[in-house]
N, C-alpha and C. Protein backbone atom coordinates (compact mmCIF):
# COMPACT_ATOMS: atom_id res chain seq x y z
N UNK A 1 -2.96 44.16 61.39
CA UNK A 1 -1.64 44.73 61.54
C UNK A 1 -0.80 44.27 60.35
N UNK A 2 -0.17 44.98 60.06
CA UNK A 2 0.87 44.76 58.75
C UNK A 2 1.86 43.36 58.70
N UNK A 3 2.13 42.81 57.74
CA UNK A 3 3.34 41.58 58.18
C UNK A 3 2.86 40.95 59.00
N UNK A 4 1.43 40.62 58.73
CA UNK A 4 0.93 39.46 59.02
C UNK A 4 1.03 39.02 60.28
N UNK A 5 0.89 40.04 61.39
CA UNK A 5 1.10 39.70 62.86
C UNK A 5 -0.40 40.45 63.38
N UNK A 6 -0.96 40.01 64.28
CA UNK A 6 -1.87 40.37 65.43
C UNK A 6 -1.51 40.54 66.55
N UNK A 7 -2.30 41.60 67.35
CA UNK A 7 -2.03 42.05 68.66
C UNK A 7 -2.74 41.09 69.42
N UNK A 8 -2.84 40.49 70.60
CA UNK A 8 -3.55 39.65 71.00
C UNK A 8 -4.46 40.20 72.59
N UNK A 9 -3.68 41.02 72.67
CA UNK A 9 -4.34 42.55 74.01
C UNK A 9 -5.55 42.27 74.18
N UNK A 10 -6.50 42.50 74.86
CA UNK A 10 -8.11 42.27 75.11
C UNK A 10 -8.07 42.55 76.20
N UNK A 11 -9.34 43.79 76.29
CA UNK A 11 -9.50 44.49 77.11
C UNK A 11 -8.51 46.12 77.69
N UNK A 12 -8.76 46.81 78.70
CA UNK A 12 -8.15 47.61 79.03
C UNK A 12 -7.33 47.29 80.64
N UNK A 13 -7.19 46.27 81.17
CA UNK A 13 -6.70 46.35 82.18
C UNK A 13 -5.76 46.32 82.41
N UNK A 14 -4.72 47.41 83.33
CA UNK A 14 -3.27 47.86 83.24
C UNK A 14 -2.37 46.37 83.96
N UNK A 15 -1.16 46.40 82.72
CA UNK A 15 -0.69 45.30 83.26
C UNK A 15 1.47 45.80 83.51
N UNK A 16 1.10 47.03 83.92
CA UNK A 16 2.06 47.91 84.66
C UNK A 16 1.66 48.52 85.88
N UNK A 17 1.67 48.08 86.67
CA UNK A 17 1.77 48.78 88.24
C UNK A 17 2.39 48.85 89.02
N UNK A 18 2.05 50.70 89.20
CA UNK A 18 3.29 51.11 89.99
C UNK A 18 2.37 51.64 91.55
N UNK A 19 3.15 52.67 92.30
CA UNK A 19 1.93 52.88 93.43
C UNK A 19 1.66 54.55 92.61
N UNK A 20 2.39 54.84 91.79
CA UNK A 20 1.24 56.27 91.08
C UNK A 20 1.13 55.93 89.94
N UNK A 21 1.08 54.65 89.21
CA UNK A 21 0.53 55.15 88.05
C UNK A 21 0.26 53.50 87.96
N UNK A 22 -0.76 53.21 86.67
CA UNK A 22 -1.23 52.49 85.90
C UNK A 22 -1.64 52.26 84.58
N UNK A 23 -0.81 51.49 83.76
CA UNK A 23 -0.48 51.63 82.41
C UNK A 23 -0.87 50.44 81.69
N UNK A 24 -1.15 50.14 80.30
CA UNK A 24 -1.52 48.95 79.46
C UNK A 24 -0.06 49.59 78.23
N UNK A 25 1.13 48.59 79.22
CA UNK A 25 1.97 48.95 78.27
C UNK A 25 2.87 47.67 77.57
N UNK A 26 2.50 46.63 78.27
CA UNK A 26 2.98 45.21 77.15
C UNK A 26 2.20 44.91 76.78
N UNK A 27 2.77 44.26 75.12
CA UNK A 27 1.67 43.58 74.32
C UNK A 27 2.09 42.38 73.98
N UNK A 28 0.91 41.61 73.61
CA UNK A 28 1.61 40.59 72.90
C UNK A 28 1.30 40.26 71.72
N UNK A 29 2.57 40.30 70.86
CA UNK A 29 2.20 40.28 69.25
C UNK A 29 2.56 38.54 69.05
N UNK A 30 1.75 38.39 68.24
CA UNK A 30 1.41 36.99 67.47
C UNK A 30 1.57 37.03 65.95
N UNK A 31 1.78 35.73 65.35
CA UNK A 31 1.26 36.18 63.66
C UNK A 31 0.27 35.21 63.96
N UNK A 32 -0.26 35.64 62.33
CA UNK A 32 -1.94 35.68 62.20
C UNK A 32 -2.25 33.90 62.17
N UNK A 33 -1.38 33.49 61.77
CA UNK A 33 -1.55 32.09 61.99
C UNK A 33 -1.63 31.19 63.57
N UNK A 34 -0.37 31.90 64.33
CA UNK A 34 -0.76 31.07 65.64
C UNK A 34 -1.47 32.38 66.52
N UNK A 35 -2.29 32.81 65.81
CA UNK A 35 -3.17 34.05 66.62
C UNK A 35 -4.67 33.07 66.73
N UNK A 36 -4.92 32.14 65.81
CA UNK A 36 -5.95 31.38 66.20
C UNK A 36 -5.86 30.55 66.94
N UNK A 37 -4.64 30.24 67.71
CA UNK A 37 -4.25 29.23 68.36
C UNK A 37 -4.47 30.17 69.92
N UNK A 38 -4.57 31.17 70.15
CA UNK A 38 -4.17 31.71 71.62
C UNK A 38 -5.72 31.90 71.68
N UNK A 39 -5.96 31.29 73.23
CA UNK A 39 -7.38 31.65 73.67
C UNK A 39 -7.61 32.54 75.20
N UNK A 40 -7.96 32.91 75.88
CA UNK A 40 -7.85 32.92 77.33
C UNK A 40 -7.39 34.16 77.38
N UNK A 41 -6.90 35.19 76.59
CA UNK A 41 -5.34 36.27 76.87
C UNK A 41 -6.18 37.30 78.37
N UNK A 42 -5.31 37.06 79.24
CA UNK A 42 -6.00 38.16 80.12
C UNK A 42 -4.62 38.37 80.83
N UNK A 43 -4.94 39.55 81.61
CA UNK A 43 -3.60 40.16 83.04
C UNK A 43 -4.39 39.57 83.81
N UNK A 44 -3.22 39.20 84.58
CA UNK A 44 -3.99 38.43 86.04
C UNK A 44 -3.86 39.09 87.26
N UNK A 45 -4.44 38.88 88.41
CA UNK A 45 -4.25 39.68 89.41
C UNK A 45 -3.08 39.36 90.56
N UNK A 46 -2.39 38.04 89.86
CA UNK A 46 -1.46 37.34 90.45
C UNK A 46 0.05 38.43 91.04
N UNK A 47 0.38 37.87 92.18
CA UNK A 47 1.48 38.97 92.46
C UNK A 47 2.70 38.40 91.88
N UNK A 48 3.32 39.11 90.97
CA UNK A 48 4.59 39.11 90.34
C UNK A 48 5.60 39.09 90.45
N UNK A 49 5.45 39.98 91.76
CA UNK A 49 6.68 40.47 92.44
C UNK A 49 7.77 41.71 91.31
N UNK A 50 7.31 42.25 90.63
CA UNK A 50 7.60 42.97 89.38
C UNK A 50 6.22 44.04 89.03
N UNK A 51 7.11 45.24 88.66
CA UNK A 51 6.03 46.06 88.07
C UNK A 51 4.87 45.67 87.42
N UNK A 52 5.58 44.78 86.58
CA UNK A 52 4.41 44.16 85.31
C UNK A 52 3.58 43.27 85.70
N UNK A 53 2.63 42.97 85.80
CA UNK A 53 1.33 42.19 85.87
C UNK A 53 1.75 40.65 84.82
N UNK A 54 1.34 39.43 85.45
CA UNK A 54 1.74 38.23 84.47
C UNK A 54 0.19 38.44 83.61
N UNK A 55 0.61 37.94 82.57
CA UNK A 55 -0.31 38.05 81.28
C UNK A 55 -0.51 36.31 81.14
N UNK A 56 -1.76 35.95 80.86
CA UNK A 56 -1.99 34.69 80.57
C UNK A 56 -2.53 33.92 79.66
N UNK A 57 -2.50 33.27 79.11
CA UNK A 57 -2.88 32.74 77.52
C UNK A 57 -3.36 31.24 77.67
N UNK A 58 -3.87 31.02 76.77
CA UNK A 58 -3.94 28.84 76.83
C UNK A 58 -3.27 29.17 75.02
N UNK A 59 -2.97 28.01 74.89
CA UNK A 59 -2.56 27.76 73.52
C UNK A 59 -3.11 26.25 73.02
N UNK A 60 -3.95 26.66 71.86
CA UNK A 60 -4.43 25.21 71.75
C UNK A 60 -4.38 25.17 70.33
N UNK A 61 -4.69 24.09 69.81
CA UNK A 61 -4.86 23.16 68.38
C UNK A 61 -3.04 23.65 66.94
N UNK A 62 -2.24 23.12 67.81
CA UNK A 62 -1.11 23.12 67.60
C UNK A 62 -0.42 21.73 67.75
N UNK A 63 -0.23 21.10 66.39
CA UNK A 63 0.29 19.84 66.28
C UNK A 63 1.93 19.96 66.55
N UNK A 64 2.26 18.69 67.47
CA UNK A 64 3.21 19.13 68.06
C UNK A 64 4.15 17.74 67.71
N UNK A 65 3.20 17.03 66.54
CA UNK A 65 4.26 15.56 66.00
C UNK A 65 5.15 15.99 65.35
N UNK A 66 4.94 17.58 64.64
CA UNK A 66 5.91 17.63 63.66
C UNK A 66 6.65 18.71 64.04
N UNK A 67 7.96 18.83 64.71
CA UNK A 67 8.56 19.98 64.28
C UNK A 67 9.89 20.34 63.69
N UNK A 68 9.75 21.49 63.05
CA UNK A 68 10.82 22.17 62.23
C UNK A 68 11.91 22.92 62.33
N UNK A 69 12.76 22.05 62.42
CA UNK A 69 14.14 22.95 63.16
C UNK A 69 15.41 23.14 62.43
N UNK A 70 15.77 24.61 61.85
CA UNK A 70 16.68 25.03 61.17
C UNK A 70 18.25 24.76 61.64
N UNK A 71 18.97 24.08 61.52
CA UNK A 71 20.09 24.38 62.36
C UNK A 71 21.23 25.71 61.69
N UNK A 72 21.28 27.05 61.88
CA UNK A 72 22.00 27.86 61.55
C UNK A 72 23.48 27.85 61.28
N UNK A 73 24.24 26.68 62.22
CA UNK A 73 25.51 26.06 61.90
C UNK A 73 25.93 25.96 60.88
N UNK A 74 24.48 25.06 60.35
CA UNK A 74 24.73 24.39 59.01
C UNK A 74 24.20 24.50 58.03
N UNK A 75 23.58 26.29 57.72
CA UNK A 75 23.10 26.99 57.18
C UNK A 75 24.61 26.75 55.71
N UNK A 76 24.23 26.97 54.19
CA UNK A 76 24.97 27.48 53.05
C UNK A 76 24.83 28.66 53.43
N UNK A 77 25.47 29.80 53.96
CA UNK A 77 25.03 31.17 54.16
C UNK A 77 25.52 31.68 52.59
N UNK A 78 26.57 31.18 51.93
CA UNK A 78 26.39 31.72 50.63
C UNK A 78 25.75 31.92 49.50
N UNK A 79 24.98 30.32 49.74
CA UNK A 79 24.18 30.05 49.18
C UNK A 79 22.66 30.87 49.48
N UNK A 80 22.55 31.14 50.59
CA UNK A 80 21.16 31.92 51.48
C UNK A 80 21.66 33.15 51.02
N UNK A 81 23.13 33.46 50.58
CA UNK A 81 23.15 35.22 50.64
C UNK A 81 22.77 35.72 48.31
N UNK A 82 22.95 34.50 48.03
CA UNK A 82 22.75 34.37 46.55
C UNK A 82 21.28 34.49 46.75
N UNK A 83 20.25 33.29 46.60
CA UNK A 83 19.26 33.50 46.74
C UNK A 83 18.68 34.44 48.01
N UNK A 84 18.77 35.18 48.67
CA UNK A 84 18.13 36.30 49.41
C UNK A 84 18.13 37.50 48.58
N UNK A 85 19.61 37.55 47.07
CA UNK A 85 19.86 38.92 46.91
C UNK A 85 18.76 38.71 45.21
N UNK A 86 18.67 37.31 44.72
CA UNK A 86 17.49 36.99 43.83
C UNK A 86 16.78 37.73 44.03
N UNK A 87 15.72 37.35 45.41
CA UNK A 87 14.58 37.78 45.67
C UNK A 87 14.44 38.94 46.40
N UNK A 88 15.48 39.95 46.01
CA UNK A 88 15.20 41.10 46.50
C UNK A 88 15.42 42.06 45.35
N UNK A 89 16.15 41.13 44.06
CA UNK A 89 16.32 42.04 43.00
C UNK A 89 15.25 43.04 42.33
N UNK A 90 13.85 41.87 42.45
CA UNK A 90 12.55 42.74 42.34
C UNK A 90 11.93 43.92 43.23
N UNK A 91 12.56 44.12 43.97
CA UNK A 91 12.27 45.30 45.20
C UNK A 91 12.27 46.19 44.63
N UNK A 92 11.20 47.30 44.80
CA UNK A 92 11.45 48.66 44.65
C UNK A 92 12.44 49.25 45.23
N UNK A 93 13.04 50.65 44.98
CA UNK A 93 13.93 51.43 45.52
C UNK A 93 13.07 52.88 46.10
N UNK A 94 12.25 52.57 45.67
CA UNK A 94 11.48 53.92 45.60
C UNK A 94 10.17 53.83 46.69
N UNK A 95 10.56 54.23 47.51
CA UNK A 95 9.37 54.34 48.80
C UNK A 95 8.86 55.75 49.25
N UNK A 96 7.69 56.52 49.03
CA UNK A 96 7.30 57.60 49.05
C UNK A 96 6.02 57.74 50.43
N UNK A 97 5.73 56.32 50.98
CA UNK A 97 4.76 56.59 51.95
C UNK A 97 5.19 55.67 52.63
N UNK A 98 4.13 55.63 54.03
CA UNK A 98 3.68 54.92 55.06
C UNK A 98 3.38 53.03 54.12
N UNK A 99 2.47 53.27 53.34
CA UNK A 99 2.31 51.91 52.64
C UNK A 99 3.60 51.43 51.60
N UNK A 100 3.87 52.08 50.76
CA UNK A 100 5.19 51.93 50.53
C UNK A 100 6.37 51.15 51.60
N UNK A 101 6.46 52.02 52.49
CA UNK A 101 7.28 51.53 53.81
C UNK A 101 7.01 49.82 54.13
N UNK A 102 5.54 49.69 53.98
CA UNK A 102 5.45 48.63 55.06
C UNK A 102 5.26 47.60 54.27
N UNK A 103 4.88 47.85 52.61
CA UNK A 103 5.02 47.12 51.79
C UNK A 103 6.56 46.92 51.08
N UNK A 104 7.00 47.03 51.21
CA UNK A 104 9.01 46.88 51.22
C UNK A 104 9.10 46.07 52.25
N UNK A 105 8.91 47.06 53.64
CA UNK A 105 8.89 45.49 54.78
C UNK A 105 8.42 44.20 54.59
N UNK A 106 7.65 43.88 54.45
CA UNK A 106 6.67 42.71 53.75
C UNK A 106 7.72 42.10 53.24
N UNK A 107 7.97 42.57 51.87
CA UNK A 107 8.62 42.26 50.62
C UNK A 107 10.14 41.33 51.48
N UNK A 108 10.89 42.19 52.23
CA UNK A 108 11.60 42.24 52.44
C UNK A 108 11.92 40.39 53.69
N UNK A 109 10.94 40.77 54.53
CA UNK A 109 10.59 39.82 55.21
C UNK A 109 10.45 38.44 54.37
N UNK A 110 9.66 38.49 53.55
CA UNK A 110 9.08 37.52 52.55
C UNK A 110 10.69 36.60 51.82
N UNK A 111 11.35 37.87 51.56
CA UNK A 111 12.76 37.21 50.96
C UNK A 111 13.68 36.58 51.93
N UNK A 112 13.64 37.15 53.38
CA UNK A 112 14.65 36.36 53.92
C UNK A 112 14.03 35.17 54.23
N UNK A 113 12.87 34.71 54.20
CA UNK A 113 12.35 33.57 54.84
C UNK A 113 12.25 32.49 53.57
N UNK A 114 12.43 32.91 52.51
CA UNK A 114 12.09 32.25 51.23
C UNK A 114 13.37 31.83 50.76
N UNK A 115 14.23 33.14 51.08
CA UNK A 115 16.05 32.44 50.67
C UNK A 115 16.73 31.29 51.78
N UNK A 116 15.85 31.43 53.16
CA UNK A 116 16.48 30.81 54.41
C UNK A 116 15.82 29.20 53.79
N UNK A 117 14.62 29.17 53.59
CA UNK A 117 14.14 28.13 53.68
C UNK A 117 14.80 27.43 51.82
């Protein structure tokens, strides 16, 4: 999948039920990095009490000594809005397809996370 995300879905079993119909209509998107981390993904037969079926996962080999936390408060947003508009100066303007499209997205993605950080 594009932008570096995976679907993590497996199998066909509907995890929308109604009493006329039955659907595989939530997903769960991951990126490709903690997509190796999810094992187990199934709908369960558990009652919900809700249309939707609970979906279930294990999550493993995720170091949890270190984590990384932005505080947005205390974000330079001027500074984030200087460097975001850097790294977008190289952007095309010119998008003529489907790949085009999703390669701008990319691009685009790539800059806010590069000016944030």
């Amino acid at each position: 999948m594009a932008n570096w995300l995976d679907i993590m879905n497996r199998g066909n079993k509907p995890n929308f039920v109604t009493s006329n119909r039955q659907e595989v209509i939530d997903i769960t998107i991951v990126t490709v990095y903690v997509g190796n981390c999810i094992k187990d993904w199934h709908v369960t037969e558990e009652v919900s009490c809700s249309d939707h079926r609970y979906i279930r996962f294990t999550v493993t080999g995720i170091d949890r000594s270190v984590e990384v936390y932005c505080n947005p408060r205390r974000t330079d947003w001027e500074s984030f809005r200087t460097d975001l508009l850097g790294c977008l100066s190289d952007m095309t303007d010119k998008i003529s397809n489907s790949a085009d499209l999703e390669n701008a997205a990319k691009q685009f993605q790539d800059a806010i996370v590069l000016a944030y950080n």
